[in-house]
N, C-alpha and C. Protein backbone atom coordinates (compact mmCIF):
# COMPACT_ATOMS: atom_id res chain seq x y z
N UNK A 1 -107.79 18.50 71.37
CA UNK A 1 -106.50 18.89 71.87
C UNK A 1 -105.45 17.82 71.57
N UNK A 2 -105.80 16.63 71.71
CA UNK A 2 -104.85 15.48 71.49
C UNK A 2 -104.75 15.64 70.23
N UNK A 3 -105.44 15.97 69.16
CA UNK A 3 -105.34 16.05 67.67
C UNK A 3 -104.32 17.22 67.76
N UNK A 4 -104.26 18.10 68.11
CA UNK A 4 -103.18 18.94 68.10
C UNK A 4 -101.48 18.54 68.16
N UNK A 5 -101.49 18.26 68.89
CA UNK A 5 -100.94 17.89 69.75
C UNK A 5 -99.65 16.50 68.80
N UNK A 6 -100.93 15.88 68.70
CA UNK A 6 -100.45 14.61 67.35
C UNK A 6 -100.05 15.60 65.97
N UNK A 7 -100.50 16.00 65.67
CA UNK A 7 -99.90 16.79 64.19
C UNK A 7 -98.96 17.99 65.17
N UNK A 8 -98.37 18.91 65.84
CA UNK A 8 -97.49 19.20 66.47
C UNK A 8 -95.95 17.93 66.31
N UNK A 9 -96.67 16.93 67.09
CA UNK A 9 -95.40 15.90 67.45
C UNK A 9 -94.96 15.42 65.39
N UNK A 10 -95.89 15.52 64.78
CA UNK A 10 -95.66 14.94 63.45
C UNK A 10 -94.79 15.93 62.38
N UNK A 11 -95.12 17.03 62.87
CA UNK A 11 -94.62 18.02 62.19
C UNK A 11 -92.65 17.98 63.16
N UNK A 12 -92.75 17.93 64.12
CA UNK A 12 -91.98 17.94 64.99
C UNK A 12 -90.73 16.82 64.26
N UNK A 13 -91.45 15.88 64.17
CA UNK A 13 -90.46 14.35 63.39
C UNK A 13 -90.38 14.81 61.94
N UNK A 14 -91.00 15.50 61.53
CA UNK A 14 -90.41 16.05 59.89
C UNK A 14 -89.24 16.69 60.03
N UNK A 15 -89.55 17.68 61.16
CA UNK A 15 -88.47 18.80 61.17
C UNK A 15 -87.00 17.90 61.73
N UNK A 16 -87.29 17.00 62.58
CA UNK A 16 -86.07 16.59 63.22
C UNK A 16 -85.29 15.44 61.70
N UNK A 17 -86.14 15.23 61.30
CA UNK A 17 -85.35 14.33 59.94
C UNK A 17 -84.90 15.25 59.28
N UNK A 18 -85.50 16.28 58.95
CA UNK A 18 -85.39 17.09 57.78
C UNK A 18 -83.85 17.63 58.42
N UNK A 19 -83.73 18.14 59.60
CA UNK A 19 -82.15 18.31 60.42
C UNK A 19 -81.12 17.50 59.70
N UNK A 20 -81.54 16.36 60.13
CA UNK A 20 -80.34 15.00 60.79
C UNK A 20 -80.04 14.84 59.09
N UNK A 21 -81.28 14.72 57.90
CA UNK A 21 -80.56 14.82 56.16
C UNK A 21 -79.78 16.24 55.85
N UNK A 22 -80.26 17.37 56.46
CA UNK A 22 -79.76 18.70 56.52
C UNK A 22 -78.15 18.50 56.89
N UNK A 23 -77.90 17.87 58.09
CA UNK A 23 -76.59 18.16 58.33
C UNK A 23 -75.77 17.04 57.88
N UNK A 24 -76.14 15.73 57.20
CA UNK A 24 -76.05 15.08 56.55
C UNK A 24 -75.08 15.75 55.19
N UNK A 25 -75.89 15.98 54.36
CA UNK A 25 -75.62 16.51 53.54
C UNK A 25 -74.71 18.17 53.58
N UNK A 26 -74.22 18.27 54.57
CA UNK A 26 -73.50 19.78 54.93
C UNK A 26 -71.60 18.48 55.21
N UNK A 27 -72.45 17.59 55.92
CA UNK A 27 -70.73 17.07 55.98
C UNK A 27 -70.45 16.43 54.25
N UNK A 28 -71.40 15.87 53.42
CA UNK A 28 -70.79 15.77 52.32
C UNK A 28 -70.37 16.93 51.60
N UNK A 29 -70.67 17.84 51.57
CA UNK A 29 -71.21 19.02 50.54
C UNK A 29 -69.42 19.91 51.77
N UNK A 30 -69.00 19.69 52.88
CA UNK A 30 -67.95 20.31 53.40
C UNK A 30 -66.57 19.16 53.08
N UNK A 31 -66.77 17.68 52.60
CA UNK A 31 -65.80 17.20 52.01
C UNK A 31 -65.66 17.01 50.63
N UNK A 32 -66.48 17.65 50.01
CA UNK A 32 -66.37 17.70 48.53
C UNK A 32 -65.51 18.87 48.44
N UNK A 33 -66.26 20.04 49.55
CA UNK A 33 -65.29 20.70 49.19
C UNK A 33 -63.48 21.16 49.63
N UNK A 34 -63.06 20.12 50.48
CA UNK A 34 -61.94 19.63 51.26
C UNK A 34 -61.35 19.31 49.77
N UNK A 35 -61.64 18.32 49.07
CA UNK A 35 -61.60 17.52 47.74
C UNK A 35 -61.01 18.34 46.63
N UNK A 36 -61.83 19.07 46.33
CA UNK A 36 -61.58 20.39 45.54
C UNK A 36 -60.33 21.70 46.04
N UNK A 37 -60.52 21.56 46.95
CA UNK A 37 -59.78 22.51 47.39
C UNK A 37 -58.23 21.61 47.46
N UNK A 38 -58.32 20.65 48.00
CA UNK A 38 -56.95 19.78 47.40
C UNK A 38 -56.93 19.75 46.06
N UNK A 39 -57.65 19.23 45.30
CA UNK A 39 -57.19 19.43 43.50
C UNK A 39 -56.76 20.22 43.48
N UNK A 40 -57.41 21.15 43.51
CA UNK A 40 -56.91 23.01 43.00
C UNK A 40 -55.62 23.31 43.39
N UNK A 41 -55.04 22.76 44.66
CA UNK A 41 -53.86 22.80 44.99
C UNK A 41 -52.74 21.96 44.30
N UNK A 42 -52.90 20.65 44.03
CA UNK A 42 -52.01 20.05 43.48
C UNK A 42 -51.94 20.33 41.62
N UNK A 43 -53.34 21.17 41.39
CA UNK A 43 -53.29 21.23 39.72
C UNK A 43 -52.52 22.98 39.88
N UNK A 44 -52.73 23.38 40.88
CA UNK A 44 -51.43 24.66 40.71
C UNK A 44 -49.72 24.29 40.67
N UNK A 45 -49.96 23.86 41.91
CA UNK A 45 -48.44 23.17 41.40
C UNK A 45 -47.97 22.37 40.44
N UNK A 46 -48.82 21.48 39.85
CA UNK A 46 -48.38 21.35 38.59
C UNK A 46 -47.86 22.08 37.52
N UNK A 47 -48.87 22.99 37.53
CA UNK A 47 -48.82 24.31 36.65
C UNK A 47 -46.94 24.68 36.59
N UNK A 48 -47.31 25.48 37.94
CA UNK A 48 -46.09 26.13 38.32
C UNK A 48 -45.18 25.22 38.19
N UNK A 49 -45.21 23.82 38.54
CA UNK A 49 -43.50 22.89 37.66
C UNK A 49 -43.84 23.09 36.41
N UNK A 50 -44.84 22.95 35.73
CA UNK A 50 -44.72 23.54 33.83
C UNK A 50 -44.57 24.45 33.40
N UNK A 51 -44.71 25.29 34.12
CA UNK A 51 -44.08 26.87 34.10
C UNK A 51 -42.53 26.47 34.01
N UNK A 52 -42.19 26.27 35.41
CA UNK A 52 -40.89 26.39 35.56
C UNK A 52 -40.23 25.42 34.38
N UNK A 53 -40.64 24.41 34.30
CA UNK A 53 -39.69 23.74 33.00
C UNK A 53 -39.72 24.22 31.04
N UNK A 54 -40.90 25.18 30.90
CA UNK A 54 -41.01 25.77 29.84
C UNK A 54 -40.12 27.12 30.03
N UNK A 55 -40.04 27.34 31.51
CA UNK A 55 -38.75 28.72 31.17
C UNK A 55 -37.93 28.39 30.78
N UNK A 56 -37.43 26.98 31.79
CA UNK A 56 -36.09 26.72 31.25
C UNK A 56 -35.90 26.26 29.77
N UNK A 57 -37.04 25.74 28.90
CA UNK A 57 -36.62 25.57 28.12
C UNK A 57 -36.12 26.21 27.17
N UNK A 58 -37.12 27.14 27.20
CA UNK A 58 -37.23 28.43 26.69
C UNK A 58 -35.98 29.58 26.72
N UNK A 59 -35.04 29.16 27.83
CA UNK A 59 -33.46 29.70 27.94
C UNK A 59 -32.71 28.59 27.63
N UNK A 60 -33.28 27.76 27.05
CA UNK A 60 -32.29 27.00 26.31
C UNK A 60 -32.19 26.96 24.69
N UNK A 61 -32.83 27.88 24.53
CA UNK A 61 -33.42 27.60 22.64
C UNK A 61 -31.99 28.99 22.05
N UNK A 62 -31.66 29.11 20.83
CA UNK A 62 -30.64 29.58 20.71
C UNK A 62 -31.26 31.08 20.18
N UNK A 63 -30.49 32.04 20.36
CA UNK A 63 -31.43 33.84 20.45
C UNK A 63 -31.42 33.28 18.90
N UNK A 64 -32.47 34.96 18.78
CA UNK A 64 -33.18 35.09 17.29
C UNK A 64 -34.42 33.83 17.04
N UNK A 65 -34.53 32.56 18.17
CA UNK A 65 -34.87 31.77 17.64
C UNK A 65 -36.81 32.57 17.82
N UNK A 66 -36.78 33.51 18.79
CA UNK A 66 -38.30 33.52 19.10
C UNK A 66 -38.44 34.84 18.82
């Protein structure tokens, strides 16, 4: 019974590590994606100012030219 008991409690300390790296890895893996989700934001707006300055350029070029 004590042999039980001992592999119970052992299995028990796997599972509780296997948690504590589990949620470990959920807070990296939830600021990577914080990370990304900021890039993605600042590489849109980029965009959209290169947008906006190729319109304008683009109404600046003289007709017939395109």
């Amino acid at each position: 019974m004590d042999a039980d008991f001992k592999v119970l409690e052992e299995k028990l300390d796997q599972l509780l590590v296997h948690c504590k790296n589990l949620r470990a890895e959920n807070i990296e893996l939830r600021q990577d994606l914080a990370k990304a989700r900021e890039d993605s934001k600042l590489l849109r707006m980029q965009m959209q100012k290169a947008s906006s300055k190729l319109e304008a350029l683009i109404g600046q070029l003289p007709e017939g030219v395109l």
